[in-house]
PDB file of N, CA and C in Angstrom:
ATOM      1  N   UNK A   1      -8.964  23.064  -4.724  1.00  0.00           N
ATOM      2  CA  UNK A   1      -7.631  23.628  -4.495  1.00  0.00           C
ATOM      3  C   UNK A   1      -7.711  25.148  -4.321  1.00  0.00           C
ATOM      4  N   UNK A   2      -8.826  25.878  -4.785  1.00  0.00           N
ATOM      5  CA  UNK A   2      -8.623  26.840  -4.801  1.00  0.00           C
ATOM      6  C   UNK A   2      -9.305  27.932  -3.788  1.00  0.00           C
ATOM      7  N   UNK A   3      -9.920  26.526  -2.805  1.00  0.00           N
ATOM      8  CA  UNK A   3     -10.955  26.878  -2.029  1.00  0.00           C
ATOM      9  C   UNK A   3      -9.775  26.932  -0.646  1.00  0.00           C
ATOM     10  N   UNK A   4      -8.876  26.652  -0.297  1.00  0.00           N
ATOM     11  CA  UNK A   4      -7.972  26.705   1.075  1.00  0.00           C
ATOM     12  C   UNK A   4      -7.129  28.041   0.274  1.00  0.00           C
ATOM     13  N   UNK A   5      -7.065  28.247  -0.538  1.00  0.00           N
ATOM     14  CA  UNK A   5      -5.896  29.541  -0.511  1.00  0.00           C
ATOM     15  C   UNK A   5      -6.846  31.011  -0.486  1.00  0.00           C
ATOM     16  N   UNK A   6      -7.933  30.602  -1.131  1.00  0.00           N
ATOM     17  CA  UNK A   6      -9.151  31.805  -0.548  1.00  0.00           C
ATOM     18  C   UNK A   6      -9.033  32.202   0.726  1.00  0.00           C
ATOM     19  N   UNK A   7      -9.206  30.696   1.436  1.00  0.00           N
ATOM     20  CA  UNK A   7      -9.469  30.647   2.802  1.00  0.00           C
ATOM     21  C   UNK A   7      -8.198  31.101   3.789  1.00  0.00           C
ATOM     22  N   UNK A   8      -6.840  30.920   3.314  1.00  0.00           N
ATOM     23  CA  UNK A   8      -5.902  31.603   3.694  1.00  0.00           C
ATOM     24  C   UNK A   8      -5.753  32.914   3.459  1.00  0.00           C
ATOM     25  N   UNK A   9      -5.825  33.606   2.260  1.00  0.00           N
ATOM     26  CA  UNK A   9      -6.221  34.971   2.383  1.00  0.00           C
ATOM     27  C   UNK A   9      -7.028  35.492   3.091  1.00  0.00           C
ATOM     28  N   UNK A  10      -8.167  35.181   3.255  1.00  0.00           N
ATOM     29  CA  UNK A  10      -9.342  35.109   4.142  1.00  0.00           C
ATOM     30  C   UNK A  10      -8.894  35.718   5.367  1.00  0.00           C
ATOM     31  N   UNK A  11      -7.820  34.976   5.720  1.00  0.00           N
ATOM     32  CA  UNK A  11      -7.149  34.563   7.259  1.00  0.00           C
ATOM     33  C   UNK A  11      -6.082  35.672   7.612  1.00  0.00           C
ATOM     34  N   UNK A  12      -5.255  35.735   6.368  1.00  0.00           N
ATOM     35  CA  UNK A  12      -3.928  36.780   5.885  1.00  0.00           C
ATOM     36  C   UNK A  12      -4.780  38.236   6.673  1.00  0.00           C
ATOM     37  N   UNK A  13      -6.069  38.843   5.860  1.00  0.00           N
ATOM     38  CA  UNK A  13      -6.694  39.646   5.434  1.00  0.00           C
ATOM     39  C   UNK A  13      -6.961  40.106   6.962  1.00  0.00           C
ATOM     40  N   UNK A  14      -7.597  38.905   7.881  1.00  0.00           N
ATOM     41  CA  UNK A  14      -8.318  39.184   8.819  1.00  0.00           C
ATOM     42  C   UNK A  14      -7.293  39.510  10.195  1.00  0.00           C
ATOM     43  N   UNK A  15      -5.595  38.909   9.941  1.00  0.00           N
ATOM     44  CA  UNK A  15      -4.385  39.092  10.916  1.00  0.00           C
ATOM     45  C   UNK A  15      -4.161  40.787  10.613  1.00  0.00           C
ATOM     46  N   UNK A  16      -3.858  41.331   9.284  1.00  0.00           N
ATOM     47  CA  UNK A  16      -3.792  42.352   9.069  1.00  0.00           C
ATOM     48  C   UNK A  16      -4.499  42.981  10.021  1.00  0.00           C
ATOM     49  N   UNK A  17      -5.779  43.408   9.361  1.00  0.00           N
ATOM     50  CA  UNK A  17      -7.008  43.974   9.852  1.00  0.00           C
ATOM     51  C   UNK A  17      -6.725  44.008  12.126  1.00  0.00           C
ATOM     52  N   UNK A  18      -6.122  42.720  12.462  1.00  0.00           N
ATOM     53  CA  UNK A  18      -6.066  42.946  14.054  1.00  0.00           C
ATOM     54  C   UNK A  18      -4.766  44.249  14.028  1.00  0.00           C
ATOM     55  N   UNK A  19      -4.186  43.624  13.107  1.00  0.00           N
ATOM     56  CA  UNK A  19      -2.770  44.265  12.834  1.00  0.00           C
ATOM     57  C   UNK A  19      -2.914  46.002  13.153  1.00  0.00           C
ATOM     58  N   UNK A  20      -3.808  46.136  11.710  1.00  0.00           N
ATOM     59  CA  UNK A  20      -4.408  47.538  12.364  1.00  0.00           C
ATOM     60  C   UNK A  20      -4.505  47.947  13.533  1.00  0.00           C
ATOM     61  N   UNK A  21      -5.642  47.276  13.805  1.00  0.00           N
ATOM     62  CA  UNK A  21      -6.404  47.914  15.193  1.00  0.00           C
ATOM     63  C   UNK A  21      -4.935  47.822  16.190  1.00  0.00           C
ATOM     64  N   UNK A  22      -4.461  46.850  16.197  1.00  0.00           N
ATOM     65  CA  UNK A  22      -3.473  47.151  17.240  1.00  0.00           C
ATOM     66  C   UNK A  22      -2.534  48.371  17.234  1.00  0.00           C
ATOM     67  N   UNK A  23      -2.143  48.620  15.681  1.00  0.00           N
ATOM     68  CA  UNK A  23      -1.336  49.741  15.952  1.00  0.00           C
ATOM     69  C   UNK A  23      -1.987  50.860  15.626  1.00  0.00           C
ATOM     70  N   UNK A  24      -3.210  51.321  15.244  1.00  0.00           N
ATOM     71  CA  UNK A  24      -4.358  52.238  15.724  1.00  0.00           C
ATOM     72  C   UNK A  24      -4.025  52.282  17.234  1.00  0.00           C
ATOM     73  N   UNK A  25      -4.495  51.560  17.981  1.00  0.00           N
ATOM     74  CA  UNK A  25      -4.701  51.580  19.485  1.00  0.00           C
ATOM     75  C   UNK A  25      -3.222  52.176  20.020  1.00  0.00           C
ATOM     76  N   UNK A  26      -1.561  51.523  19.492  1.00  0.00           N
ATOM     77  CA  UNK A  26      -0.716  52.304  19.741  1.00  0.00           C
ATOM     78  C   UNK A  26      -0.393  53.604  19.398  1.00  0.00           C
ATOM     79  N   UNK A  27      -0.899  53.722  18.198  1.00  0.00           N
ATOM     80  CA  UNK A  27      -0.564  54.963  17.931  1.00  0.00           C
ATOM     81  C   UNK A  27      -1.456  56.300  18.637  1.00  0.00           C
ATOM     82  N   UNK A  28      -2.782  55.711  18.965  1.00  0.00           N
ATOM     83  CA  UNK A  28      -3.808  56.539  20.030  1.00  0.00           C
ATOM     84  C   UNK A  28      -3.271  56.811  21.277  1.00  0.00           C
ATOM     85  N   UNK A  29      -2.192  55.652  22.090  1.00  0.00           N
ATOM     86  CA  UNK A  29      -1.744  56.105  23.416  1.00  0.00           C
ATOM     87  C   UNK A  29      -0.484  56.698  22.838  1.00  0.00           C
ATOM     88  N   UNK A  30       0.656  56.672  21.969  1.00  0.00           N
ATOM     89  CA  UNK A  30       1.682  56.953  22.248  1.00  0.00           C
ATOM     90  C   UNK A  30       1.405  58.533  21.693  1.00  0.00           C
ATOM     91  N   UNK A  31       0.198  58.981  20.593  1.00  0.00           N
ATOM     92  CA  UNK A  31       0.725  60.286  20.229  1.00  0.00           C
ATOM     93  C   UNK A  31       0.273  61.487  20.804  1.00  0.00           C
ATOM     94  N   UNK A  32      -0.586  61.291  22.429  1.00  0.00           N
ATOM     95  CA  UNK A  32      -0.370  62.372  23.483  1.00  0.00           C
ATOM     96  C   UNK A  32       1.020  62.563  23.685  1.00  0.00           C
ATOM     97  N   UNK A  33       1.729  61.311  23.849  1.00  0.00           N
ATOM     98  CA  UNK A  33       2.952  61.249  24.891  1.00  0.00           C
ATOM     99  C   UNK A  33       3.926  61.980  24.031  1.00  0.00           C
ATOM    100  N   UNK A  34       4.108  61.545  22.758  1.00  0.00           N
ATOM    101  CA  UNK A  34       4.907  62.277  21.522  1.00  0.00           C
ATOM    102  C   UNK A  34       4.714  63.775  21.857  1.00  0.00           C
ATOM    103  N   UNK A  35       3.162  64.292  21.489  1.00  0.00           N
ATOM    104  CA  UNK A  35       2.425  65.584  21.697  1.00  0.00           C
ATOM    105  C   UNK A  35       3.367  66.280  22.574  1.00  0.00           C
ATOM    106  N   UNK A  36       3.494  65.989  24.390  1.00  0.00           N
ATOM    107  CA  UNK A  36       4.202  66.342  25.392  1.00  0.00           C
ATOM    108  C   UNK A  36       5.294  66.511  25.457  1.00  0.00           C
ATOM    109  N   UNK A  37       6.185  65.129  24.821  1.00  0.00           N
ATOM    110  CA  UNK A  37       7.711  65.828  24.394  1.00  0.00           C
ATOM    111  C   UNK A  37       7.660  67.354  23.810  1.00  0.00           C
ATOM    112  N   UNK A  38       7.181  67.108  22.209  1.00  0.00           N
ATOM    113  CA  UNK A  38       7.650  68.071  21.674  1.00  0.00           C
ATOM    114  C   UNK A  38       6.829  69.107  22.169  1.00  0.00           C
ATOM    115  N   UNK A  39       5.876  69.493  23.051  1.00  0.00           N
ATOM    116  CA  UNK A  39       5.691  70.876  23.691  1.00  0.00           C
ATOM    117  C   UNK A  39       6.986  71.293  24.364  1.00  0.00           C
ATOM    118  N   UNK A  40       6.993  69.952  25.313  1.00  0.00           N
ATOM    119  CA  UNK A  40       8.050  70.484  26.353  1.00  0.00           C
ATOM    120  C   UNK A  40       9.221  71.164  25.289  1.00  0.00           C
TER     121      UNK A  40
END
């Protein structure tokens, strides 16, 4: 029993983790564009 809820954390842990990277990767393109507003 205690071996599938490991394995769901496991899983939880590893959606996060894309979770990251994805909004790493947004936050890499959007904060030139931010940058440019507030120069302008």
């Amino acid at each position: 029993m205690a071996f599938p809820r490991a394995g769901r954390r496991r899983f939880q842990t590893r959606i996060v983790n894309e979770e990251a990277k994805a909004f790493a990767r947004n936050l890499f393109i959007t904060y030139p564009i931010l940058l440019v507003i507030f120069a302008l």
